[in-house]
C-alpha atoms as a PDB file:
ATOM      1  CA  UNK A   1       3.934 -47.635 -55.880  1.00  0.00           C
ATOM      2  CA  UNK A   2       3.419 -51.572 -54.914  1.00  0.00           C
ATOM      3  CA  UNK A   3       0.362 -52.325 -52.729  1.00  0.00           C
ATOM      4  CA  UNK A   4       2.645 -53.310 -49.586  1.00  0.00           C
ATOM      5  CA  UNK A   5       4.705 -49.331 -49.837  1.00  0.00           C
ATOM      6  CA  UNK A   6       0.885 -47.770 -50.560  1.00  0.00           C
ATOM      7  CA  UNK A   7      -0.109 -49.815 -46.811  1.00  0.00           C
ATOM      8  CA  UNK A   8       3.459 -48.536 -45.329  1.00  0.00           C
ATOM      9  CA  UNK A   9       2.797 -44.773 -46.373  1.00  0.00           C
ATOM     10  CA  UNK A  10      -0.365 -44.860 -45.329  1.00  0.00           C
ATOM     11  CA  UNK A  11       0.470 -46.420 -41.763  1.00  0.00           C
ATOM     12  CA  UNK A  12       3.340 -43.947 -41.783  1.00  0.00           C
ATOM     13  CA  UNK A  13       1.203 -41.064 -42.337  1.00  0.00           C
ATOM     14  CA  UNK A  14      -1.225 -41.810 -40.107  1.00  0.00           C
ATOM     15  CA  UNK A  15       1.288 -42.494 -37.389  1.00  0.00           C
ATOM     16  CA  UNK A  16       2.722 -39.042 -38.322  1.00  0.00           C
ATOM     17  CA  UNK A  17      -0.516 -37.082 -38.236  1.00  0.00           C
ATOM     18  CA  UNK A  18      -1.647 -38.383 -34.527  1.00  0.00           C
ATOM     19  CA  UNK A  19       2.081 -37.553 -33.382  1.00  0.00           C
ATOM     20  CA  UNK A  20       1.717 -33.835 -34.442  1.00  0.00           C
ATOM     21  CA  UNK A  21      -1.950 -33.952 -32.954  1.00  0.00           C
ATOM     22  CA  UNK A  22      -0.248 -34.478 -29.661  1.00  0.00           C
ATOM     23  CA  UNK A  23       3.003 -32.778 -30.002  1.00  0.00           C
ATOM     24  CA  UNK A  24       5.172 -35.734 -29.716  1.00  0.00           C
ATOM     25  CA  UNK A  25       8.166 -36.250 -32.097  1.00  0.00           C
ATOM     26  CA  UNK A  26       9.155 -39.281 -33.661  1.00  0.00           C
ATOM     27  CA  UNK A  27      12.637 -40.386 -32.699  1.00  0.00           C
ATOM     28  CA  UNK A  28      14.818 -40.059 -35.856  1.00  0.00           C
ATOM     29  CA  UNK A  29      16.515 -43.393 -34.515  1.00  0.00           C
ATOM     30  CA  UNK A  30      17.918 -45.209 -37.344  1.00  0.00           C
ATOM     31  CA  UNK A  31      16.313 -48.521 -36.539  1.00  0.00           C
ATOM     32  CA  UNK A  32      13.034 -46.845 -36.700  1.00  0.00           C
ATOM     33  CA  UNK A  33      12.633 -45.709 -40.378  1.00  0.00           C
ATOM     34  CA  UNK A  34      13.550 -47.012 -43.275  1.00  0.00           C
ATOM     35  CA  UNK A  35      13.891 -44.998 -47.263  1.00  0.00           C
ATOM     36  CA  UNK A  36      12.504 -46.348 -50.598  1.00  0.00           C
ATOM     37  CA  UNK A  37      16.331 -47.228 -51.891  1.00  0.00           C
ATOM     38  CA  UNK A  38      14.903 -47.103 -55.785  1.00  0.00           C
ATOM     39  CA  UNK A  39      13.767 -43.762 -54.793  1.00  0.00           C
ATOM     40  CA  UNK A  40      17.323 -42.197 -53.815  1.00  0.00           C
ATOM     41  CA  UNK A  41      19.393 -44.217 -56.284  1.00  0.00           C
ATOM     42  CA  UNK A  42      16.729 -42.471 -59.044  1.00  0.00           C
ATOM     43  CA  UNK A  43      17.365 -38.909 -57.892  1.00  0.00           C
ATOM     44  CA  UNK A  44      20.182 -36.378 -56.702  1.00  0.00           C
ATOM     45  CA  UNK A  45      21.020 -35.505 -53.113  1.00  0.00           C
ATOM     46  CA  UNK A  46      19.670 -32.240 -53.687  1.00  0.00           C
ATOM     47  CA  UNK A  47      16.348 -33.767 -54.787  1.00  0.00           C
ATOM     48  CA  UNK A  48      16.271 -35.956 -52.552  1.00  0.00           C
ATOM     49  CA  UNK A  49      16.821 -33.405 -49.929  1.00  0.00           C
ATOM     50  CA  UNK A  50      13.006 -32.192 -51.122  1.00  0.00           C
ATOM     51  CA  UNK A  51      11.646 -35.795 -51.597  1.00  0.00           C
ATOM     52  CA  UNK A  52      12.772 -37.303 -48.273  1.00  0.00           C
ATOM     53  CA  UNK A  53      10.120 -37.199 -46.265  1.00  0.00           C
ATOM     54  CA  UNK A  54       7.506 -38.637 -48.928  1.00  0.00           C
ATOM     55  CA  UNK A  55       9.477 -41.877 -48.854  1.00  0.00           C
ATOM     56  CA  UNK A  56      10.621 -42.570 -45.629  1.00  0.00           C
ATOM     57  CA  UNK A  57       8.540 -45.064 -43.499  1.00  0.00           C
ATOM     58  CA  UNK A  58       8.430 -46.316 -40.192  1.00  0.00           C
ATOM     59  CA  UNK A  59      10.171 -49.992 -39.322  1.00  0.00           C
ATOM     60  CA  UNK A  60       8.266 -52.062 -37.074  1.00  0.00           C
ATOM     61  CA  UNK A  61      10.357 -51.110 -34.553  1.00  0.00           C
ATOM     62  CA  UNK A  62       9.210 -47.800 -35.414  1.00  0.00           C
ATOM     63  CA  UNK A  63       6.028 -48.199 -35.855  1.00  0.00           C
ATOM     64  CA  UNK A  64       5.507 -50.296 -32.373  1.00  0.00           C
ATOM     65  CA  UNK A  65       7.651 -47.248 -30.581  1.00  0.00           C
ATOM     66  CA  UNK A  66       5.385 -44.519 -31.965  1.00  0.00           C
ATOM     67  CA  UNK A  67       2.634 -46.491 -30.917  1.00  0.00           C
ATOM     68  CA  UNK A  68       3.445 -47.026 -27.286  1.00  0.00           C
ATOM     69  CA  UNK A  69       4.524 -43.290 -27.136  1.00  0.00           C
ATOM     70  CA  UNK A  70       1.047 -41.855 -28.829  1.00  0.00           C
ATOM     71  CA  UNK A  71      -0.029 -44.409 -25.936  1.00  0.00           C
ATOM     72  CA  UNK A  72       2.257 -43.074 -22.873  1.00  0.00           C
ATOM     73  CA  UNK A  73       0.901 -39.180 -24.401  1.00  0.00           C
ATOM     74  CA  UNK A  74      -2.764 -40.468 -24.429  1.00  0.00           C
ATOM     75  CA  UNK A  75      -2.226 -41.876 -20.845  1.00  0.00           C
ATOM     76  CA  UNK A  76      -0.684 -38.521 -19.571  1.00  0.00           C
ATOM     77  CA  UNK A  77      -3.324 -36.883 -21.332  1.00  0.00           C
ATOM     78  CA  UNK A  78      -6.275 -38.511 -19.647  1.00  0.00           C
ATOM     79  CA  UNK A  79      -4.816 -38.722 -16.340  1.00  0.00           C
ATOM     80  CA  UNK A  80      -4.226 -34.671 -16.159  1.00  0.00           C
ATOM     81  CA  UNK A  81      -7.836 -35.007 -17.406  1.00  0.00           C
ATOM     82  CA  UNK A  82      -8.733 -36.804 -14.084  1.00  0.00           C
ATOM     83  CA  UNK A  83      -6.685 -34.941 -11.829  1.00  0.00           C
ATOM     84  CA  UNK A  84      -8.080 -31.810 -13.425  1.00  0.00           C
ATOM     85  CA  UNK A  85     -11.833 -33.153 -12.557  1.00  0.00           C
ATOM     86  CA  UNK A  86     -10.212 -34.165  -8.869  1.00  0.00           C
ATOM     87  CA  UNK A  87      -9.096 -30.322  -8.529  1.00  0.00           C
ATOM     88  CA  UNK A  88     -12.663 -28.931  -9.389  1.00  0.00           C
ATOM     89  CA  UNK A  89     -14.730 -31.451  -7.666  1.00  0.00           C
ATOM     90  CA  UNK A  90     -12.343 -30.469  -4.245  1.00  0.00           C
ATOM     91  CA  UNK A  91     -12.773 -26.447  -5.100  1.00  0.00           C
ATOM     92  CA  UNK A  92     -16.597 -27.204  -5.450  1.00  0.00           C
ATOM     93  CA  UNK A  93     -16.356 -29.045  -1.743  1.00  0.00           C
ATOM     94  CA  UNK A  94     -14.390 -26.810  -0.483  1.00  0.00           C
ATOM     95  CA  UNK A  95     -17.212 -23.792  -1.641  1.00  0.00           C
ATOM     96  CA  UNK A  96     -19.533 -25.609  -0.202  1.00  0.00           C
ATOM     97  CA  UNK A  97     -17.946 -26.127   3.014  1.00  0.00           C
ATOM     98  CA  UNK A  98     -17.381 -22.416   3.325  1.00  0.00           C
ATOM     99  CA  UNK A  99     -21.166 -21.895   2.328  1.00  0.00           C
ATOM    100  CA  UNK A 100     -22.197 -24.374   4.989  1.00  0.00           C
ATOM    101  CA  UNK A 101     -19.881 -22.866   7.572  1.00  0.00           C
ATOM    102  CA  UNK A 102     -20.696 -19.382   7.188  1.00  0.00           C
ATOM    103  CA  UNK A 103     -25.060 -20.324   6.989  1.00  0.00           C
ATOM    104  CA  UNK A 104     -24.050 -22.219  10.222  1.00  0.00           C
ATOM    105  CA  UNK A 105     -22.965 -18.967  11.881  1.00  0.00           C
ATOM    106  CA  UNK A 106     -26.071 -17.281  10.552  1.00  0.00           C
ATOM    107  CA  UNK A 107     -28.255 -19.804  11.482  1.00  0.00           C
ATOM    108  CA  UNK A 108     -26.357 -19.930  15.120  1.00  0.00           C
ATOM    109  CA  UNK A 109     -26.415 -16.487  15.563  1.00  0.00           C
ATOM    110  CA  UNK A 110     -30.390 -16.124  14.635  1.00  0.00           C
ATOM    111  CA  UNK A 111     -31.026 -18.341  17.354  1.00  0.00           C
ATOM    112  CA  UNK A 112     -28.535 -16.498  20.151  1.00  0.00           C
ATOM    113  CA  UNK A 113     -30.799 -13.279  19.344  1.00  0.00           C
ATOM    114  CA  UNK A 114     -34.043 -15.050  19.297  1.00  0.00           C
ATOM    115  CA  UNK A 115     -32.942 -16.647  22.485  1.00  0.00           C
ATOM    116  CA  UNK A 116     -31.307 -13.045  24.193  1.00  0.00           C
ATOM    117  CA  UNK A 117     -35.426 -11.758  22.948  1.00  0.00           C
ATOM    118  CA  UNK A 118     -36.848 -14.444  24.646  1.00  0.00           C
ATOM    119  CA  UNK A 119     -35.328 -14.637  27.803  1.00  0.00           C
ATOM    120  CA  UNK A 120     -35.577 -10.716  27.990  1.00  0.00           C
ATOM    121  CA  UNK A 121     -39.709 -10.514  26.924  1.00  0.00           C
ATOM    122  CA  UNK A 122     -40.265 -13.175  29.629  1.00  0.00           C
ATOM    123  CA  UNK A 123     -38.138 -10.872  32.608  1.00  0.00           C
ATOM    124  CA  UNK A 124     -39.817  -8.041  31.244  1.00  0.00           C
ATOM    125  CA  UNK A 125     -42.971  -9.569  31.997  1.00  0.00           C
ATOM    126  CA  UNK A 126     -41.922 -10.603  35.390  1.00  0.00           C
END
């Protein structure tokens, strides 16, 4: 293997690896890959059948599309991220609230009786 197909595997490869990290599948478009021609003229369709995927790579076409859509995934990705964060920063308000609400009616309340004690010590007294 030439130094330029080692550099196209290995882009290929790595390309293919981050892809199945995030579930997304490589279009099988025919502008997008190319096959090692010595390769398939060297072996029989049933071989090849085995051998395929070690000597397909990715055009630049290819290579530029899987990029922008491990980009669009990434993008998706962190923005259900963010909204995620949004969702539990709003439940955490919204606890919160109801804690503040409900010590509010405590509080209030405490002070109506206090009040009601007050007023009634002082006719008592009377």
């Amino acid at each position: 293997m030439n130094e330029h197909l080692a550099k196209e595997r290995k882009e290929t490869d790595r390309l293919k690896a981050e892809t199945l990290r995030l579930g997304i599948l490589i279009p099988r478009e025919p502008d997008w890959w190319w096959y090692d021609d010595d390769v398939i003229r060297s072996v029989s369709s049933e071989q090849w059948e085995l051998i395929s995927s070690d000597h397909e790579y990715l055009t630049e076409i290819g290579t530029s599309g899987t990029k922008r859509l491990i980009r669009d995934e990434l993008r998706k990705l962190k923005d259900e991220a963010r909204q995620d964060i949004s969702w539990r920063r709003q439940e955490v308000l919204w606890k919160f609230t109801i804690a503040g609400m409900v010590i509010g009616w405590i509080l209030g309340s405490a002070g109506i009786v206090i009040s009601l004690v007050a007023l009634f010590r002082s006719l008592a007294t009377h």
